[in-house]
N, C-alpha and C. Protein backbone atom coordinates (compact mmCIF):
# COMPACT_ATOMS: atom_id res chain seq x y z
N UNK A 1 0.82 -1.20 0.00
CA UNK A 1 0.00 0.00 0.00
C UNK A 1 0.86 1.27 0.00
N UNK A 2 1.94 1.38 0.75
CA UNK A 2 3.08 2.62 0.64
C UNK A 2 3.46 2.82 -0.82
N UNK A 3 3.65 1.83 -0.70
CA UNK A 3 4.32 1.74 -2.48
C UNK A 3 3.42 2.10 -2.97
N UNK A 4 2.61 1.87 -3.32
CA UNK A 4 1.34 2.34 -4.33
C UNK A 4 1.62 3.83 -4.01
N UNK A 5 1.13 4.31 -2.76
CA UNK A 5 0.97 5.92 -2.71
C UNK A 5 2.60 6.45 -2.94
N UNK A 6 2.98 5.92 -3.00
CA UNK A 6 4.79 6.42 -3.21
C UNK A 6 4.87 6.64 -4.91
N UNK A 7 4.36 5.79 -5.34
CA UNK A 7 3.97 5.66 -6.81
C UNK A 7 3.23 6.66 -7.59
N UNK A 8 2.05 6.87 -6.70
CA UNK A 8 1.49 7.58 -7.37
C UNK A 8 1.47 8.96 -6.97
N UNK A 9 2.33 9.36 -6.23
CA UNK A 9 2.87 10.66 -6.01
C UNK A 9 3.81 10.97 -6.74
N UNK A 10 5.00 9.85 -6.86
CA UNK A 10 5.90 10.68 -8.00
C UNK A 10 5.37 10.85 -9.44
N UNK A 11 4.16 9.58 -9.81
CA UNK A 11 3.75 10.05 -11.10
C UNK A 11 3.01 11.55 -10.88
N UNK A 12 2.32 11.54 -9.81
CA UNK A 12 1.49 12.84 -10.24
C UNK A 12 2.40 14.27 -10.29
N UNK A 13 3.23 14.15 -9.30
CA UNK A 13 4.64 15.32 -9.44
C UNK A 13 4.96 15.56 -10.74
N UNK A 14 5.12 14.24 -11.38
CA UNK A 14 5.63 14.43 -13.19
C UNK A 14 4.66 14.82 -13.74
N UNK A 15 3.67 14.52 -13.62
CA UNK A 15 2.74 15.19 -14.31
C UNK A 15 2.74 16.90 -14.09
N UNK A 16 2.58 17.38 -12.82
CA UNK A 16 2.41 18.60 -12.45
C UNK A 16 3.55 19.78 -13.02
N UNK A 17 4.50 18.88 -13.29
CA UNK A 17 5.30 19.65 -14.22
C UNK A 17 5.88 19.75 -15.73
N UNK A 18 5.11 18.51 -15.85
CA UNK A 18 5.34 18.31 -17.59
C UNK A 18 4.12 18.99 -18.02
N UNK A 19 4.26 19.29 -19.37
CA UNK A 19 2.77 20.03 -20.19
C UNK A 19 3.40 20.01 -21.66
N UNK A 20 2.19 20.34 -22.07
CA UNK A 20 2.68 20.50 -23.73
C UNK A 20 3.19 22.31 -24.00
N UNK A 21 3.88 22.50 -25.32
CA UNK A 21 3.35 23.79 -25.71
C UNK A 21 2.33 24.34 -25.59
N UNK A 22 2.83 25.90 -24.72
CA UNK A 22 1.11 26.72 -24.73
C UNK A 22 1.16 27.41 -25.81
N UNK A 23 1.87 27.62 -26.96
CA UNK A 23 1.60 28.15 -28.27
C UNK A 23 2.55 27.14 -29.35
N UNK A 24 1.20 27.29 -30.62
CA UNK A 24 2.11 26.94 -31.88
C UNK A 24 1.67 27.75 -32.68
N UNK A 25 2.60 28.55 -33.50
CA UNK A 25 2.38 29.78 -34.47
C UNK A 25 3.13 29.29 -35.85
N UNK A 26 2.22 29.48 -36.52
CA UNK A 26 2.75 29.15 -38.10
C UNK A 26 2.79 30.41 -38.78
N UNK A 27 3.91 30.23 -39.93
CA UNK A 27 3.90 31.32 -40.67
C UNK A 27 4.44 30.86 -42.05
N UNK A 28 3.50 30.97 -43.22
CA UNK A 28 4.06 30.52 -44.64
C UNK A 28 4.26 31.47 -45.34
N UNK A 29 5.51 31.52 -45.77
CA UNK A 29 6.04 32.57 -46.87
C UNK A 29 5.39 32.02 -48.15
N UNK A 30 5.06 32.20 -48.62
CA UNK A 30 4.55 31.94 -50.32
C UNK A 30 5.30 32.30 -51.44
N UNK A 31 6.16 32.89 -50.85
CA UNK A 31 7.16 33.66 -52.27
C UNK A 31 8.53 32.70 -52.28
N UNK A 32 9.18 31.98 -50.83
CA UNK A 32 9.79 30.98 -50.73
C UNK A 32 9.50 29.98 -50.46
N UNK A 33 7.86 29.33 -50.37
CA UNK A 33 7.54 28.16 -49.86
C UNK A 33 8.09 27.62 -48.69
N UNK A 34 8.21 28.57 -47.52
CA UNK A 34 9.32 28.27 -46.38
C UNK A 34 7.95 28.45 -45.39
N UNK A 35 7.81 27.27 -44.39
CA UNK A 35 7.01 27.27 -43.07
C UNK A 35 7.59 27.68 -41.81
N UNK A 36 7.39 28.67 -41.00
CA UNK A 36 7.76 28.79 -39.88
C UNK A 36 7.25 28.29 -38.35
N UNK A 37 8.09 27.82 -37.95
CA UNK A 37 6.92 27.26 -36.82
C UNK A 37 7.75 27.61 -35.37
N UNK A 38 7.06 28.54 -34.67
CA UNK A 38 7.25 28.68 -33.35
C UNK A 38 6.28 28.51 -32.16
N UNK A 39 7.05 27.74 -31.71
CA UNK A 39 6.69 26.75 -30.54
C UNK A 39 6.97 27.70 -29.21
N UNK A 40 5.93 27.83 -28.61
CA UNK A 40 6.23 28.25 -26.57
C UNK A 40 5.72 27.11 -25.90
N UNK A 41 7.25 27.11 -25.28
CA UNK A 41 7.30 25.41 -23.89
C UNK A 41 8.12 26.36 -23.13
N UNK A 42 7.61 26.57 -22.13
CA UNK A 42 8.40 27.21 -21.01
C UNK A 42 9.09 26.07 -20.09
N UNK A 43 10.16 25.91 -20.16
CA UNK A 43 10.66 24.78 -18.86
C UNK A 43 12.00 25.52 -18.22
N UNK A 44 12.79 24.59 -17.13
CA UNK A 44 13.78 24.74 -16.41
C UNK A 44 15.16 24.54 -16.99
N UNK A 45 14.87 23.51 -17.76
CA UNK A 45 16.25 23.13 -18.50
C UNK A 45 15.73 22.39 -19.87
N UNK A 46 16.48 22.83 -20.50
CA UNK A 46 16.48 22.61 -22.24
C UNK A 46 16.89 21.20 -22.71
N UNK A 47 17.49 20.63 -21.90
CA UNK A 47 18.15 19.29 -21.96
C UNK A 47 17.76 17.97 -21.40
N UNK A 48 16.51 18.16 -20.11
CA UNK A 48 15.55 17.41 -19.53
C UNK A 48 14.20 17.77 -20.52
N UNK A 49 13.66 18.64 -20.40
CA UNK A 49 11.91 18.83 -21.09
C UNK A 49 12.01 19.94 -21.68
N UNK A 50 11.57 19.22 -23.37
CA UNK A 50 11.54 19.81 -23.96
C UNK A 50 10.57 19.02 -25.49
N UNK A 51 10.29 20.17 -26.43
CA UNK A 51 9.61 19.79 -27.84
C UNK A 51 10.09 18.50 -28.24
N UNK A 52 9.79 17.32 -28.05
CA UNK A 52 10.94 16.50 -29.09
C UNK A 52 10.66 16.08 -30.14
N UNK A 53 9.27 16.39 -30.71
CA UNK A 53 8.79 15.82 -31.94
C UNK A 53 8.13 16.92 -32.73
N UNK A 54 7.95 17.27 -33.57
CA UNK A 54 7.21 17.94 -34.45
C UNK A 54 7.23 17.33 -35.77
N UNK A 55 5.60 17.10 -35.98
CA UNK A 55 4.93 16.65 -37.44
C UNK A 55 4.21 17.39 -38.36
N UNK A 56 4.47 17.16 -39.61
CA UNK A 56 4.00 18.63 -40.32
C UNK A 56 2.83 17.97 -41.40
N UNK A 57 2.08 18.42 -41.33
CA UNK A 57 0.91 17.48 -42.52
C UNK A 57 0.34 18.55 -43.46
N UNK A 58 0.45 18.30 -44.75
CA UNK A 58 0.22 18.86 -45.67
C UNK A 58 -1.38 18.50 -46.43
N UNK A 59 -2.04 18.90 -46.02
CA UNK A 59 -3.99 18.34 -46.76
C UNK A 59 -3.94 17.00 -46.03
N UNK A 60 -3.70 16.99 -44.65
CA UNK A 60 -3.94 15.89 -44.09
C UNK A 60 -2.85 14.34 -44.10
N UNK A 61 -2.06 14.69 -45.14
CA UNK A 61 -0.70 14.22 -45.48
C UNK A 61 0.66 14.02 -44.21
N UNK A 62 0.92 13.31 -44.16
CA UNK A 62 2.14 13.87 -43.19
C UNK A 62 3.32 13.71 -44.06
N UNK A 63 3.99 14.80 -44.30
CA UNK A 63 5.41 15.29 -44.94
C UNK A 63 6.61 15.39 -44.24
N UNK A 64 6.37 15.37 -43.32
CA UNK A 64 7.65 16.36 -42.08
C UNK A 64 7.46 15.13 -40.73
N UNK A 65 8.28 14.76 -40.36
CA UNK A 65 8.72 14.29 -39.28
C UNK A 65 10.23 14.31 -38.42
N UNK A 66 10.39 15.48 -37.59
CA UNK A 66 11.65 16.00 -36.94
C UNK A 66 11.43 15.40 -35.61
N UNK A 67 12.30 14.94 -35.58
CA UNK A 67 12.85 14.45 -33.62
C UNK A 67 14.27 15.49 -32.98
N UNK A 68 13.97 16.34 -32.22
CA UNK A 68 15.06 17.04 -31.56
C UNK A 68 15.43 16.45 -30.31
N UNK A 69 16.30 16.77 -30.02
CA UNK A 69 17.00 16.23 -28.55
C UNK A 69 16.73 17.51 -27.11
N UNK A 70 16.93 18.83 -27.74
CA UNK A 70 16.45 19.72 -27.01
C UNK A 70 16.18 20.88 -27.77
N UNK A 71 15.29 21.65 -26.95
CA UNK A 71 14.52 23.18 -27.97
C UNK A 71 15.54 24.51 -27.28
N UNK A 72 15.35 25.51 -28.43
CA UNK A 72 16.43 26.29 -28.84
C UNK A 72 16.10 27.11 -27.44
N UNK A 73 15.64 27.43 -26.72
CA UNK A 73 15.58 28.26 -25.34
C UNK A 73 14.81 27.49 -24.10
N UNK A 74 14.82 28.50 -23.05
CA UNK A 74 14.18 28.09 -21.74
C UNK A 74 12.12 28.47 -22.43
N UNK A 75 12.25 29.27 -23.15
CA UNK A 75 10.88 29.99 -23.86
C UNK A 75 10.32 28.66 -24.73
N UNK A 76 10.98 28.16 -25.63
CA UNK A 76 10.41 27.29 -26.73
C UNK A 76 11.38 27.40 -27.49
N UNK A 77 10.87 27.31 -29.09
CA UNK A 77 12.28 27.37 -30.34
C UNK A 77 11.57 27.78 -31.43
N UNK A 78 11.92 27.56 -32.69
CA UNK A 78 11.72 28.29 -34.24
C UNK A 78 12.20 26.87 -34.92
N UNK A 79 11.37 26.98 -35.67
CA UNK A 79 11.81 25.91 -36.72
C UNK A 79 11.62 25.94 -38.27
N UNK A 80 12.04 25.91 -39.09
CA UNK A 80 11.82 26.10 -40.45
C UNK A 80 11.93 25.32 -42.02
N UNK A 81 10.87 25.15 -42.55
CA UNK A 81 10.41 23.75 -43.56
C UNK A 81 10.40 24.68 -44.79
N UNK A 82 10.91 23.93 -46.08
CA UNK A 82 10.34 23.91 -47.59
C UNK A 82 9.47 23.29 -47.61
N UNK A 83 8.72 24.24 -48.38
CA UNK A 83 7.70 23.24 -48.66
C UNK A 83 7.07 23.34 -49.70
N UNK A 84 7.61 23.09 -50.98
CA UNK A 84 7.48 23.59 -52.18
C UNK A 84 6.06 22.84 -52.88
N UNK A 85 5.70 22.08 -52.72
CA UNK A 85 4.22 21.12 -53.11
C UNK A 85 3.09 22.18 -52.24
N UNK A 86 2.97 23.16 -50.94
CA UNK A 86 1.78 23.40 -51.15
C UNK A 86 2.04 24.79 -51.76
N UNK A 87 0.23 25.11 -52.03
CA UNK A 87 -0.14 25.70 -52.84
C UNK A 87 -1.58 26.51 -52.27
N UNK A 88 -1.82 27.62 -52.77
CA UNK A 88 -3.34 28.23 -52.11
C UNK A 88 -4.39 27.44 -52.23
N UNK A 89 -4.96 27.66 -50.56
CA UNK A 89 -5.88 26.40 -50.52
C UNK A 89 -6.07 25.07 -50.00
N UNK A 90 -4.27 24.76 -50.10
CA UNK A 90 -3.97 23.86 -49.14
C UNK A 90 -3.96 24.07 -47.71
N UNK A 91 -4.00 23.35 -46.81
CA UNK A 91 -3.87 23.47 -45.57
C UNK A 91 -2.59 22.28 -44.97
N UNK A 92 -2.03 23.30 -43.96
CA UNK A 92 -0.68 22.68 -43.22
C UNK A 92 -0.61 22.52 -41.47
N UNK A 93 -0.97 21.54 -41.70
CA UNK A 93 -0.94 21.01 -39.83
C UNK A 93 0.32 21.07 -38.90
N UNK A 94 0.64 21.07 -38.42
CA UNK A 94 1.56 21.44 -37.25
C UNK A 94 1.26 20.46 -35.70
N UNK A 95 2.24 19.22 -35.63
CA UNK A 95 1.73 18.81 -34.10
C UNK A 95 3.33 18.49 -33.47
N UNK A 96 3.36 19.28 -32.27
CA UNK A 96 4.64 19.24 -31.40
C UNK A 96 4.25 18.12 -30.32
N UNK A 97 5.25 17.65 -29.76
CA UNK A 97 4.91 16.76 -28.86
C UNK A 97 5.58 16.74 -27.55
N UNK A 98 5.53 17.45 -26.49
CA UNK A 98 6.87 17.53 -25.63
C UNK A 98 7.23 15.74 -24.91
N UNK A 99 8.55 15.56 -24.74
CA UNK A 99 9.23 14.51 -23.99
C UNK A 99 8.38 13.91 -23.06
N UNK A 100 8.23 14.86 -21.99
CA UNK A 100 7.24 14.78 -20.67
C UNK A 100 6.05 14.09 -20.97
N UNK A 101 5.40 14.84 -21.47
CA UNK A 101 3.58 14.39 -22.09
C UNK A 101 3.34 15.74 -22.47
N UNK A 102 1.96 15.57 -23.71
CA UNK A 102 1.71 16.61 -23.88
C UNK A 102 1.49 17.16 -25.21
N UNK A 103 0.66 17.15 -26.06
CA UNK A 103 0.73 17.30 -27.37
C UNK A 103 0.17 18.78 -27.36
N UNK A 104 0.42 19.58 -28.66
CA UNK A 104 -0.35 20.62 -29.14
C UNK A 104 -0.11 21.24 -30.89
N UNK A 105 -1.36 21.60 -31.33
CA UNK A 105 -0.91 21.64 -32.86
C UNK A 105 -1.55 22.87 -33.05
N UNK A 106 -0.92 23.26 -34.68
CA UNK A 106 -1.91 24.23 -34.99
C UNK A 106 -1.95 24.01 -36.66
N UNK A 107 -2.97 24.81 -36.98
CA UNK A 107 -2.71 24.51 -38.72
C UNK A 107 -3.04 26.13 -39.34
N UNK A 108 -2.62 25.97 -40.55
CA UNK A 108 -2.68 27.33 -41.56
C UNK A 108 -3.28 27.17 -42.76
N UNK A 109 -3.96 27.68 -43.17
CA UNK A 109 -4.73 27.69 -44.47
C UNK A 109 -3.52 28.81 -45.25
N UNK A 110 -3.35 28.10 -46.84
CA UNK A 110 -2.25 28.99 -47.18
C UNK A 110 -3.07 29.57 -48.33
């Protein structure tokens, strides 16, 4: 029975401090077919919790699959895609995934 509550205190601790991104902001240049994607993950250290996945889907497509090891600040990071296939009209999904737990996406109509 200790064990159990010993258990489920350190899971809930991890939880209480893991989260996903509270922002994903896209931005498509159209004149270079270049996607911008900035991510806010606020954490303590860049090298424990952080973004480690981001998937990029093009009309529901998935095109883009990046695995990082750690994100470019204590704030979040910037990231940047060709993406020469879309076109007006298409739409481009965006899903980050932090280490911890925690998903969050966003998408752009271009």
């Amino acid at each position: 029975m200790k064990l159990l509550l010993l258990v489920l205190i350190i899971f809930g601790s991890t939880l209480l401090i893991a989260h996903p991104a509270s922002e994903v902001n896209l931005v498509f240049d159209n004149d270079n077919s270049m996607l911008s994607v900035n991510f806010k993950h606020d954490v303590k250290d860049v090298d424990k919790h952080f973004i480690f996945e981001i998937l990029v889907f093009l009309n529901q497509d998935q095109i883009i699959e990046q695995k990082i090891t750690r994100q470019d600040k204590l704030e979040g990071g910037t990231l940047s895609y060709k993406i020469i296939d879309a076109k007006p009209g298409d739409t481009i999904k965006v899903k980050t995934n932090c280490n911890k737990t925690g998903k969050k996406s966003a998408e752009i109509e271009i």
